[in-house]
Protein backbone atom coordinates (compact mmCIF):
# COMPACT_ATOMS: atom_id res chain seq x y z
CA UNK A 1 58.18 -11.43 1.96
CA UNK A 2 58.50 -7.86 2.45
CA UNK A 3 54.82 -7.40 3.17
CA UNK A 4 54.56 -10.26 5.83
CA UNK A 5 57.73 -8.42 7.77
CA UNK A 6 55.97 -5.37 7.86
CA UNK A 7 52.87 -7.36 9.27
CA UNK A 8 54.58 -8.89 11.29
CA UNK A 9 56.43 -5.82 13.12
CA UNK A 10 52.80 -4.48 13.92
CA UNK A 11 51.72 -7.86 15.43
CA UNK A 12 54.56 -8.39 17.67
CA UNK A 13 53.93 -5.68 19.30
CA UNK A 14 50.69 -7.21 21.21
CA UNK A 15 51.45 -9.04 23.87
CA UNK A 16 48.23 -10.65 24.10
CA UNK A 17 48.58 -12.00 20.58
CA UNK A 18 48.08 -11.50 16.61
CA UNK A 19 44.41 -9.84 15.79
CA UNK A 20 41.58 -12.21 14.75
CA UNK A 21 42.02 -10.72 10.88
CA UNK A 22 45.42 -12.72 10.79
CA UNK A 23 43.75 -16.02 10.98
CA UNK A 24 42.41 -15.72 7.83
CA UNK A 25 45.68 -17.71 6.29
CA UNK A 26 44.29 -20.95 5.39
CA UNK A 27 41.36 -23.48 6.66
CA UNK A 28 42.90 -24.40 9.18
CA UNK A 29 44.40 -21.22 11.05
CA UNK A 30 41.47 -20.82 13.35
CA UNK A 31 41.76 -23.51 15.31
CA UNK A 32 45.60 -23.37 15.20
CA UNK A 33 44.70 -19.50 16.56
CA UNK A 34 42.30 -21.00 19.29
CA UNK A 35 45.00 -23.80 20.19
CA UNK A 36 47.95 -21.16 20.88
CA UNK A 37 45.18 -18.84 22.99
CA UNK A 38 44.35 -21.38 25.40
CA UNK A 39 47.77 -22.61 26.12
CA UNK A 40 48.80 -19.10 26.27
CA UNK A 41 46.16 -18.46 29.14
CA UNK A 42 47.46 -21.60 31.34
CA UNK A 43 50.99 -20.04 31.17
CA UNK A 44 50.03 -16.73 32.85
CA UNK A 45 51.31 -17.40 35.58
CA UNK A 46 54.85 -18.38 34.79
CA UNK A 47 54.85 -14.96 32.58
CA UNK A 48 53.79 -12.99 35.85
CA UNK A 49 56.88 -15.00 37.83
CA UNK A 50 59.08 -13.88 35.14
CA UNK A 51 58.03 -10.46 34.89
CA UNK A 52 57.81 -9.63 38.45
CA UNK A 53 61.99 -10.81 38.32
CA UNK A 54 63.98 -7.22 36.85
CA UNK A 55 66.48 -8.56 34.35
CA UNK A 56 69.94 -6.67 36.33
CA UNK A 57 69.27 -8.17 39.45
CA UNK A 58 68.78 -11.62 38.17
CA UNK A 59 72.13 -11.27 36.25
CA UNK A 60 73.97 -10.11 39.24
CA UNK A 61 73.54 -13.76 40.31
CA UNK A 62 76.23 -14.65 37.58
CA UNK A 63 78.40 -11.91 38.73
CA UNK A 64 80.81 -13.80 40.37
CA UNK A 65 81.53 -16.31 37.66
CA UNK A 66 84.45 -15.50 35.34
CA UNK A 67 83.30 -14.17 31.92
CA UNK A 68 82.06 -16.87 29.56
CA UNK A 69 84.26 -19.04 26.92
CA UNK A 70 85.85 -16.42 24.19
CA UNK A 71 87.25 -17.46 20.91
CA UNK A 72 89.73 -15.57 19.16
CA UNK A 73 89.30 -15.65 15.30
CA UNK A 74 93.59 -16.83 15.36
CA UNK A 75 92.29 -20.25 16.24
CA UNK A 76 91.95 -22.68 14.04
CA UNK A 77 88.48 -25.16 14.16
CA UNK A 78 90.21 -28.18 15.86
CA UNK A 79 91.74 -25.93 18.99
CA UNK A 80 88.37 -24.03 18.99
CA UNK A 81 86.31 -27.49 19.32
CA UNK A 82 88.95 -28.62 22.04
CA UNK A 83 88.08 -25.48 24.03
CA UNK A 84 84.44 -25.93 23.90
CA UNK A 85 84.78 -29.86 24.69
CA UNK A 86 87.09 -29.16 27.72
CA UNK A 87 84.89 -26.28 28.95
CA UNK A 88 81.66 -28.53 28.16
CA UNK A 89 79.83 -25.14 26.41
CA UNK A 90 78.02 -25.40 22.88
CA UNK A 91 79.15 -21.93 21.92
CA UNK A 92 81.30 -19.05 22.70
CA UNK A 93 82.02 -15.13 21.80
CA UNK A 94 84.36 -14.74 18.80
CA UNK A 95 86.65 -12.02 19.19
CA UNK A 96 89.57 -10.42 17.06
CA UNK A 97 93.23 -11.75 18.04
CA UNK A 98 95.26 -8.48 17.92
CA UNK A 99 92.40 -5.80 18.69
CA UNK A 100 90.07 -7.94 20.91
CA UNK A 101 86.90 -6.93 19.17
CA UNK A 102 83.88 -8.37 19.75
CA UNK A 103 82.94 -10.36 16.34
CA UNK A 104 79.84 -12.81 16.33
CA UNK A 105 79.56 -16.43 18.00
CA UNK A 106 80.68 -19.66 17.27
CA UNK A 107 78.54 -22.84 18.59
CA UNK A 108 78.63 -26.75 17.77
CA UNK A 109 75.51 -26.00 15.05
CA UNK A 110 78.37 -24.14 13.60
CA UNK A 111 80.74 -26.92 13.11
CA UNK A 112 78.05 -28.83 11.60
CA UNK A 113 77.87 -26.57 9.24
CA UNK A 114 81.16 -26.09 8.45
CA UNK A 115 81.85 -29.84 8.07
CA UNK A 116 78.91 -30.13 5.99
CA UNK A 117 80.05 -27.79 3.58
CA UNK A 118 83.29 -29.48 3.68
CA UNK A 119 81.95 -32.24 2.29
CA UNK A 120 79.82 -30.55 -0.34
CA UNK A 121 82.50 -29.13 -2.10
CA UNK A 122 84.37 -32.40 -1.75
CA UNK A 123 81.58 -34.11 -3.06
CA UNK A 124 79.26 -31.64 -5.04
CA UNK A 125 75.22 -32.42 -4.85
CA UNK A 126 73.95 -32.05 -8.25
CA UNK A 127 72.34 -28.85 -9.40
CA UNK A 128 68.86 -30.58 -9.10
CA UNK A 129 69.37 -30.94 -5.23
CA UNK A 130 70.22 -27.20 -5.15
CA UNK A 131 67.60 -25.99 -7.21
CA UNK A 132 65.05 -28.25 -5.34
CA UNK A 133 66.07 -27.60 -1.99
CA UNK A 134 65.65 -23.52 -2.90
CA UNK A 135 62.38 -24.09 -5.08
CA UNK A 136 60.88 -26.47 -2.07
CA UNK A 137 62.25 -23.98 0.99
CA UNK A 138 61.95 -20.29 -0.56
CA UNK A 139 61.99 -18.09 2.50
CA UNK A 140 61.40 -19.18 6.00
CA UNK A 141 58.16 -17.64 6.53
CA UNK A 142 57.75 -15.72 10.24
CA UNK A 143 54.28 -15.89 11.14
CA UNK A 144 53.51 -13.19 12.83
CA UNK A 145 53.60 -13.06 16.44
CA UNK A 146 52.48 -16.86 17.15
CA UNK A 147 55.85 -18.45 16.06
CA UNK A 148 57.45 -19.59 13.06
CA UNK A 149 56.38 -21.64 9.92
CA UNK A 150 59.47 -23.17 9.16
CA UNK A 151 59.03 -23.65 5.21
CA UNK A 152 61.77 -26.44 5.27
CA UNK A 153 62.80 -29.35 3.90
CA UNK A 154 62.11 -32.20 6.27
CA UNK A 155 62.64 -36.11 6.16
CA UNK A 156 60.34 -38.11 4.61
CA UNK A 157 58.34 -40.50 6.66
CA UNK A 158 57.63 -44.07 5.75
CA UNK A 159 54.26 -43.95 6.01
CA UNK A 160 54.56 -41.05 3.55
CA UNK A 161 56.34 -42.69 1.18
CA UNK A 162 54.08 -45.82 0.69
CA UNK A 163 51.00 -43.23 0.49
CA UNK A 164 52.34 -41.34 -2.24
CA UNK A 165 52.33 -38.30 -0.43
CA UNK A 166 54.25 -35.16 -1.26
CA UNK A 167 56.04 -36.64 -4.55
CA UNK A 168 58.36 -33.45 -4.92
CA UNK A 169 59.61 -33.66 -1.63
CA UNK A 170 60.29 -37.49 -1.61
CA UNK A 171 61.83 -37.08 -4.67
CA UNK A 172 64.28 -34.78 -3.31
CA UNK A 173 64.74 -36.68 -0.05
CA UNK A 174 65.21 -39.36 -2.02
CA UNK A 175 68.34 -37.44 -3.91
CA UNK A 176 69.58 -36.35 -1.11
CA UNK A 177 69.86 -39.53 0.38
CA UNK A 178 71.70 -40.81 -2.68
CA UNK A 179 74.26 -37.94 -2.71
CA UNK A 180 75.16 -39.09 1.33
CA UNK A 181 75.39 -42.25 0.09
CA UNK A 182 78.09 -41.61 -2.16
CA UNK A 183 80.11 -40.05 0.45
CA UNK A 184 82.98 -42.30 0.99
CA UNK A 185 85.05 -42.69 4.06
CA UNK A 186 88.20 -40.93 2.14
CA UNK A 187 85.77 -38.08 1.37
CA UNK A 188 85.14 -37.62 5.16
CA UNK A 189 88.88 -37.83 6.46
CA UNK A 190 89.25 -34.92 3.84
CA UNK A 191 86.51 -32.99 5.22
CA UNK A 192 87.64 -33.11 8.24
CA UNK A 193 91.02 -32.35 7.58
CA UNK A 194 89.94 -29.64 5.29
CA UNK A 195 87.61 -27.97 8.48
CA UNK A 196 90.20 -28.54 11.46
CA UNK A 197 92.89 -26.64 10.03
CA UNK A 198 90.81 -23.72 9.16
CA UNK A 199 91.26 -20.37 11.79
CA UNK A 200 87.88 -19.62 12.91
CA UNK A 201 88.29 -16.06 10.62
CA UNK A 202 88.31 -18.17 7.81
CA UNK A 203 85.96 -20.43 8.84
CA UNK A 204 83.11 -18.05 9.63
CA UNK A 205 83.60 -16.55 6.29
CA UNK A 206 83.69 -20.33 4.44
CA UNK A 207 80.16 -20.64 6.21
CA UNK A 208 78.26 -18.06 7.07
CA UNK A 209 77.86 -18.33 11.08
CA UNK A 210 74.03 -18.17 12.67
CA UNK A 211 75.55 -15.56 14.90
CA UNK A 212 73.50 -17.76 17.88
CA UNK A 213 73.41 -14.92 20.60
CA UNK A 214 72.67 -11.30 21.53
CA UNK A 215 74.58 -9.10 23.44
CA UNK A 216 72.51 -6.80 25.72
CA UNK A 217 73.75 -3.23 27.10
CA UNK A 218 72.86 -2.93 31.13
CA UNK A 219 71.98 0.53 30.20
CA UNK A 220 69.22 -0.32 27.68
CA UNK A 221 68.07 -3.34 29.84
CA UNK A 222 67.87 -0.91 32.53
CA UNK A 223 64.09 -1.08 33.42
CA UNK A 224 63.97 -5.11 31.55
CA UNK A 225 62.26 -8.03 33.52
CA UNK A 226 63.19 -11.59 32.62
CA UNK A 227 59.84 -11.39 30.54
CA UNK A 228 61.88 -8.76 28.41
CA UNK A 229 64.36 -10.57 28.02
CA UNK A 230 62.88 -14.01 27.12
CA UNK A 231 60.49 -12.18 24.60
CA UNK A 232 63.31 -9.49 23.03
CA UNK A 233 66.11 -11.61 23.48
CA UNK A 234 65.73 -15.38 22.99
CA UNK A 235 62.38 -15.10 20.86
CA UNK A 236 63.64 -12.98 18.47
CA UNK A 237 63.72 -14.72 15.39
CA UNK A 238 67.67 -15.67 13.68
CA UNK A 239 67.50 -16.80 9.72
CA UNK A 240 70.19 -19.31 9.02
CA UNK A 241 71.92 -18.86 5.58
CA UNK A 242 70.84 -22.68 4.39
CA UNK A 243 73.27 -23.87 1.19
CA UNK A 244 72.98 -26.14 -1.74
CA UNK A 245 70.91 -29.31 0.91
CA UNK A 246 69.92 -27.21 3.49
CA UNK A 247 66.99 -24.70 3.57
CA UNK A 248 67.00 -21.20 4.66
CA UNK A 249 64.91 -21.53 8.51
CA UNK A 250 64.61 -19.16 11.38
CA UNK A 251 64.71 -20.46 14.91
CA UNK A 252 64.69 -18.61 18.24
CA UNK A 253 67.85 -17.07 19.90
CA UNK A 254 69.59 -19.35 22.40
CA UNK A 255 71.65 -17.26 24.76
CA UNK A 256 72.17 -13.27 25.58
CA UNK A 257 75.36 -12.05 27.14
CA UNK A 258 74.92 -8.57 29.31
CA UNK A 259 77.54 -6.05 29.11
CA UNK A 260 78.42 -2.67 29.63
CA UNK A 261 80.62 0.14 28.52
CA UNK A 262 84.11 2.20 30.50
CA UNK A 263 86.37 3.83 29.14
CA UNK A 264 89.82 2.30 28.82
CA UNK A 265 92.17 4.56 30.20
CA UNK A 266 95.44 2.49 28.54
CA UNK A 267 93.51 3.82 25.01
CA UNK A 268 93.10 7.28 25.61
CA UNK A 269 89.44 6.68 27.54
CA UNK A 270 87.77 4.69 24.50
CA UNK A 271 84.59 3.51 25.79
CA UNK A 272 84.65 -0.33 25.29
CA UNK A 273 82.49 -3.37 26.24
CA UNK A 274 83.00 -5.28 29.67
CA UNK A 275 81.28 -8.89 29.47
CA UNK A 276 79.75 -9.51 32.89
CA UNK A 277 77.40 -12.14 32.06
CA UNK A 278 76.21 -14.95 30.22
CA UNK A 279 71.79 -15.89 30.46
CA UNK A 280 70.84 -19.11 28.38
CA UNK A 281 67.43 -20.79 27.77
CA UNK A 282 68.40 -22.95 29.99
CA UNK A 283 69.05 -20.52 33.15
CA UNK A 284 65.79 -19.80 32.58
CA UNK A 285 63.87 -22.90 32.67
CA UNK A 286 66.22 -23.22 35.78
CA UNK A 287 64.83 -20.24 37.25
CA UNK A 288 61.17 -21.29 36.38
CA UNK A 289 61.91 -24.14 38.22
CA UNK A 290 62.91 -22.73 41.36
CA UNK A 291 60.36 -20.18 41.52
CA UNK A 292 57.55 -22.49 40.64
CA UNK A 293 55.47 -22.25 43.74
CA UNK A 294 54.50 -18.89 42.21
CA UNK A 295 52.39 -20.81 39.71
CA UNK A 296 48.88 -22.22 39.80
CA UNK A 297 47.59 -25.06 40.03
CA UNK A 298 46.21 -24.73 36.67
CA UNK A 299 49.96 -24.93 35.22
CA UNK A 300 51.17 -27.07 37.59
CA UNK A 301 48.17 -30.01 36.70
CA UNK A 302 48.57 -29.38 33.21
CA UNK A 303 49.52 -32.58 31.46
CA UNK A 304 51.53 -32.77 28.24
CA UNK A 305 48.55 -34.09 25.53
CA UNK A 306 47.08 -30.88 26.60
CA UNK A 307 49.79 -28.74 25.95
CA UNK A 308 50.18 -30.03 22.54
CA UNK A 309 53.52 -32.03 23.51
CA UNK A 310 51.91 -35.65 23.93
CA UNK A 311 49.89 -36.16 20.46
CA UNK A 312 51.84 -36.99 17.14
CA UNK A 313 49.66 -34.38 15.30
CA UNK A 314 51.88 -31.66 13.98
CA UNK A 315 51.23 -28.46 14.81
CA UNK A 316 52.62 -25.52 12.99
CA UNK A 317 52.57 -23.35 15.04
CA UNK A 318 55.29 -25.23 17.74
CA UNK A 319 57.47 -27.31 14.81
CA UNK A 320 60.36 -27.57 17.73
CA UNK A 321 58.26 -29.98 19.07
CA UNK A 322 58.33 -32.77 16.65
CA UNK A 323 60.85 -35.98 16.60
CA UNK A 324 63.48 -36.34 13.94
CA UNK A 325 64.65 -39.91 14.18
CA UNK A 326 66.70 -43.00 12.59
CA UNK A 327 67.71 -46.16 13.48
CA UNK A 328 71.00 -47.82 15.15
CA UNK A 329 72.69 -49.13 12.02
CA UNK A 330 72.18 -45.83 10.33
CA UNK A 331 75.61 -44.11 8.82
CA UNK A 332 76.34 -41.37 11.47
CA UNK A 333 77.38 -39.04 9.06
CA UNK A 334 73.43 -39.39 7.73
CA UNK A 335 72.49 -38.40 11.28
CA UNK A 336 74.31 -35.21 11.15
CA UNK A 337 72.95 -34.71 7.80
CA UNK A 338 69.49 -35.17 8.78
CA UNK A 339 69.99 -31.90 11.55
CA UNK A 340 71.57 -30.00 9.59
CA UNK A 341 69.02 -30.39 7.01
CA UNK A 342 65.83 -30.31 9.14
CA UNK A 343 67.82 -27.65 11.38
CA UNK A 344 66.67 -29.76 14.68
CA UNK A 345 69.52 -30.47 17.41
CA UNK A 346 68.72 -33.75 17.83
CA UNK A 347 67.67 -37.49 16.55
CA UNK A 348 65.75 -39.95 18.87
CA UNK A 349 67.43 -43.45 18.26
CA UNK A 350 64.94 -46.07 17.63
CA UNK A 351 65.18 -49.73 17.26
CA UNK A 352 62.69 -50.24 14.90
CA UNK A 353 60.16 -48.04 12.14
CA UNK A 354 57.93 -46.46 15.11
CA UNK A 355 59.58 -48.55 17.74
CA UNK A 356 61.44 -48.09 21.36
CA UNK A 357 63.11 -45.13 22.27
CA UNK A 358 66.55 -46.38 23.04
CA UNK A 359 69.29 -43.55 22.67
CA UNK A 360 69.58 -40.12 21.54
CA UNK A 361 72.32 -38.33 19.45
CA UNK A 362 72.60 -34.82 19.77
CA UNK A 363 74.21 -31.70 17.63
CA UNK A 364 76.93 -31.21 20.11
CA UNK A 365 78.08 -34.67 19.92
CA UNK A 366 79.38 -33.34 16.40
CA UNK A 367 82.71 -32.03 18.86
CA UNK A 368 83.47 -35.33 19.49
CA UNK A 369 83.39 -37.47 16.51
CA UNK A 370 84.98 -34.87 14.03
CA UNK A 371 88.14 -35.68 15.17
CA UNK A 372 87.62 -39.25 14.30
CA UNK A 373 86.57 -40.28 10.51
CA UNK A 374 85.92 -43.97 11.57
CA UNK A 375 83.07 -43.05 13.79
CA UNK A 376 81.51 -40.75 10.64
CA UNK A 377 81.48 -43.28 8.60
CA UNK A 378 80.08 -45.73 10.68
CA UNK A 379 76.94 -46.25 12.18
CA UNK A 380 75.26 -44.57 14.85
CA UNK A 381 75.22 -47.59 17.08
CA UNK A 382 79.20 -48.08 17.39
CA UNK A 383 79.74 -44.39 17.79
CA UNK A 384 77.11 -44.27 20.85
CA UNK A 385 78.16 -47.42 22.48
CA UNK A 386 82.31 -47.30 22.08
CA UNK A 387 83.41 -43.75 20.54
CA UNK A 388 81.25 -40.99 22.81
CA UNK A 389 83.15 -39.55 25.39
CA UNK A 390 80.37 -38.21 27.19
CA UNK A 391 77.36 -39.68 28.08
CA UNK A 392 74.04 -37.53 27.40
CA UNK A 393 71.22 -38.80 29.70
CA UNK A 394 68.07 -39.80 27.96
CA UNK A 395 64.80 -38.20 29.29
CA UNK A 396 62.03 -39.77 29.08
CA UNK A 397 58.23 -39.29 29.97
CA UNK A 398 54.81 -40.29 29.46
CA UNK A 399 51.79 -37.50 27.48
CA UNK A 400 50.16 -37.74 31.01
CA UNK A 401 52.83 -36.38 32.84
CA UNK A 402 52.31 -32.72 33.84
CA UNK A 403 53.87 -29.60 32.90
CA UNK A 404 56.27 -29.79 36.56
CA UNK A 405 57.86 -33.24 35.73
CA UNK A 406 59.16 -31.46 32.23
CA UNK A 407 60.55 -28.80 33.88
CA UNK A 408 62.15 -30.55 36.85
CA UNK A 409 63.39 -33.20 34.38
CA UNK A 410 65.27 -30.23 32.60
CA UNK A 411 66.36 -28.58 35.65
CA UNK A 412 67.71 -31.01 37.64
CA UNK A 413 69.29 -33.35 35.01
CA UNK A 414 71.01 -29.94 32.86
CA UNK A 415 70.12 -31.86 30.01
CA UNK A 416 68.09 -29.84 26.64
CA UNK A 417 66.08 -32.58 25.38
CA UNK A 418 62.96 -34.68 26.93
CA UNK A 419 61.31 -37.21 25.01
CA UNK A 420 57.54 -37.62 25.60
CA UNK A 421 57.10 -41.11 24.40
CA UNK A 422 53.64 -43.70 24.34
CA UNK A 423 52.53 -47.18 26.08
CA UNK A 424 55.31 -48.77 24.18
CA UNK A 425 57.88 -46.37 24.42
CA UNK A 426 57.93 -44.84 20.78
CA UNK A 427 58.92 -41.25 20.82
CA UNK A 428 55.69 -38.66 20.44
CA UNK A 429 57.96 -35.87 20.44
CA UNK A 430 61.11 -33.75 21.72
CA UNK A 431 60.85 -30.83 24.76
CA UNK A 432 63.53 -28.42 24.71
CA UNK A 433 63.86 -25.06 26.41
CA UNK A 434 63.10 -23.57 23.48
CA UNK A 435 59.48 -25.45 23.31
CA UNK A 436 59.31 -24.04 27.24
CA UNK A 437 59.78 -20.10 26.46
CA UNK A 438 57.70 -20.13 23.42
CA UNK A 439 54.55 -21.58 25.26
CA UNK A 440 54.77 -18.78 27.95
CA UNK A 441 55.39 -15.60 25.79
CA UNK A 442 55.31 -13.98 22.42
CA UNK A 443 58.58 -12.51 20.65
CA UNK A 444 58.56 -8.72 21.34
CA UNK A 445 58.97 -5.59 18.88
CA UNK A 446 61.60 -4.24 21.45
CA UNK A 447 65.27 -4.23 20.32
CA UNK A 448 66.97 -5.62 23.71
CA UNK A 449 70.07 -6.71 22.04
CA UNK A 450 72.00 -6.73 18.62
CA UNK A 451 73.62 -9.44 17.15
CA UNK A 452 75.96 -7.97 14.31
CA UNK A 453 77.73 -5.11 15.34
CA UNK A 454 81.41 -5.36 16.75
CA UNK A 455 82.87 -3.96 19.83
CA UNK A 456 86.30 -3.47 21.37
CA UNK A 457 86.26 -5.27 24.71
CA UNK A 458 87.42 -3.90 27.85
CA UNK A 459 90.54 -5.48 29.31
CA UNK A 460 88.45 -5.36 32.22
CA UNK A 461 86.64 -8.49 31.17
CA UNK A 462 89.81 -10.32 30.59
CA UNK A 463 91.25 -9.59 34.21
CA UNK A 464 87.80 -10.68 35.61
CA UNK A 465 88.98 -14.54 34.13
CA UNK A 466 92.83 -13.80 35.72
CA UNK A 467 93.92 -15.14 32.14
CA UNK A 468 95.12 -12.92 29.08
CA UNK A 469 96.79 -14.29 26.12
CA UNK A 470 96.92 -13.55 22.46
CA UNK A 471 94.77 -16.01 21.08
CA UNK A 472 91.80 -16.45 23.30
CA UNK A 473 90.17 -15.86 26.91
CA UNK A 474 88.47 -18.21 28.73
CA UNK A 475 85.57 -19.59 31.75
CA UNK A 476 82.31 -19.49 32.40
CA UNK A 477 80.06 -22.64 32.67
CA UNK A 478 77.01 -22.02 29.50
């Protein structure tokens, strides 16, 4: 492991991609290698848009919003989940309640998590599940500058199954199926309970948070296009903790908050952290979108099958792209067990094995139905038709659409998931912002933003909202 990171750190830095030597992996790495080239070359001209765009002037845009959603670590889970419900955000800035220090993130993936391991140590998996799921995942292995070979443990297909395929790991899915199984609905209502009265301190140190954000000084993002900040910021690789079901996987960063440093004259002229903005993934497929008469016609006619989003052939080097997916009268707790095993945010709803598309639960409906230990332990078909109390469109296009009607169907619908689906409607695969970005750059050796280090924050930020209290500050629309 320590060899490949050191490999890897050379490789990033080429922004034109890994050298040919690296392809020497496997049999199959070559045309993988030739694959990622060419769709890197159609993309050149969305990575000239976003590099011609400096990073400070962009965020000045935001400017006039109040800072985003802050946490304060007082909370407890349930009030925390309210706030990001009634603010309609999938995560927020932690900070301390009595010094107002700037401690990590909190997002919906988090309260997966957290409910998760509720559960486990309600319900313990046995130690072969735990010793499986680490002998099966090992490390998540970061594959130079191309993307990430998630090493995970993934849901077993039907077709899989009656072809014998991959005994170890249907074994396992097999057990771990089993172990959900004998999850009752008294274990869930203690789960719950046992995760909504938790403060968010003690929560983040019950489950070890994915810290899902990077906070970016003005001064060091000084001479930064949006390029720089798409390949330093959200394409920097994050390595999830994983526990006794789930595997250890790294995934891509999901939102950067700017800030800068004054001095605060009320504490003898400490130099503390002003928040002034909040970029996602998905104010930048916005910004793609409005700016995309800056691309050619080569991107623009670019259909999906070419791009490697219309096929059902897995690639490796994009394993965002694939579908995770179950059926109505499936348990919903199973659901959420399937993301937060497979570490995907969402499951496409079909109505039979390889059938119609017909609904799609996502990780943030998680906010919603952890209040209510009916809808876990029923299926996914009463929660989505009686106990959602939002309604997440479903996106849907065809492998022949182009590369314009993705990115418009993102834009204009603020939605994070578009299923490319066949004649008959089966899901091929998932588009997310994240599958946008890492088709049009490479993750960067440059250090934009950090991730782990605290900060006192400026009361500044907290007049910029026009609220103040003890436990938490709050706006912003991410």
């Amino acid at each position: 492991m320590h060899v490949e990171l050191k490999r890897q750190a050379k490789l990033l830095e080429d922004e034109l991609g890994r050298p040919r030597i690296a392809v020497h992996d496997d049999s199959i790495a070559s045309a993988e290698e030739a694959f990622k080239r060419a769709i890197f070359e159609v993309f050149e001209s969305a990575r000239r848009t976003l590099d011609a765009q400096d990073m400070l002037s962009y965020c000045t845009t935001f400017d006039e919003r109040v800072p985003p959603l802050m946490l304060a670590e007082s909370l407890t889970v349930a009030e925390c989940v309210e706030f990001l419900r009634a603010f309609s955000v999938s995560s927020a800035p932690v900070i301390t309640a009595d010094t107002k220090k700037f401690v990590g993130w909190f997002s919906t993936v988090d309260v997966l998590h957290l409910l998760l391991s509720a559960i486990q140590r309600r319900k313990p998996p046995s130690s072969k599940i735990a010793s499986e799921t680490a002998a099966l995942s090992g490390h998540p292995h970061l594959h130079s500058a191309w993307g990430v070979l998630r090493k995970a443990i993934r849901t077993v297909t039907s077709s899989e199954r009656l072809s014998g395929a991959s005994e170890r790991e249907v074994a396992l899915d097999n057990a771990r199926r089993e172990w959900l199984d004998a999850v009752t609905k008294d274990d869930v209502a203690f789960a719950i309970a046992e995760t909504l009265i938790m403060t968010l301190h003690e929560a983040r140190h019950t489950t070890h948070s994915e810290e899902d954000g990077r906070m970016v000084s003005r001064v060091a993002a000084s001479d930064a296009t949006l390029l720089d900040c798409v390949r330093s910021g959200f394409l920097r690789h994050i390595v999830s903790a994983g526990d006794s079901v789930s595997p250890r996987q790294a995934h891509v960063c999901h939102r950067v908050c700017t800030y800068e440093l004054k001095p605060d004259d009320s504490d003898f002229g400490t130099e503390k952290m002003v928040i002034r903005s909040l970029v996602s993934q998905s104010d930048i497929v916005q910004f793609l979108y409005d700016k995309s008469d800056a691309f050619d016609d080569k991107l623009k006619r670019t259909n999906l099958s070419s791009l490697g989003l219309g096929s059902r052939k897995a690639h490796r080097v994009f394993p965002d792209s694939d579908v995770l997916s179950c059926y109505p009268p499936t348990r919903l707790l199973d659901a959420f067990g399937m993301m937060h095993v497979s570490g995907r945010s969402c499951v496409a709803i079909v109505d039979e094995p390889r059938g119609k598309l017909v609904e799609v639960l996502s990780v943030s409906d998680v906010v919603d139905a952890i209040f209510d230990a009916d809808a876990l332990a029923g299926t996914v078909e009463d929660y989505l038709k009686g106990r959602r109390n939002s309604r997440i469109p479903l996106a849907v296009l065809h492998e022949d659409a182009d590369f314009m009607d993705v990115l418009a169907t993102l834009a204009n619908n603020a939605i994070h998931h578009v299923f490319v689906v066949d004649l008959e409607g089966s899901p091929l695969r998932v588009i997310t912002p994240t599958d946008i970005i890492s088709r049009i750059a490479l993750p960067s050796a440059r250090k934009l933003g950090w991730r782990f280090d605290s900060y006192d924050i400026h009361p500044d930020t907290f007049e910029q909202c026009g609220k103040s209290t003890r436990n938490f500050a709050f706006g912003g629309d991410k």
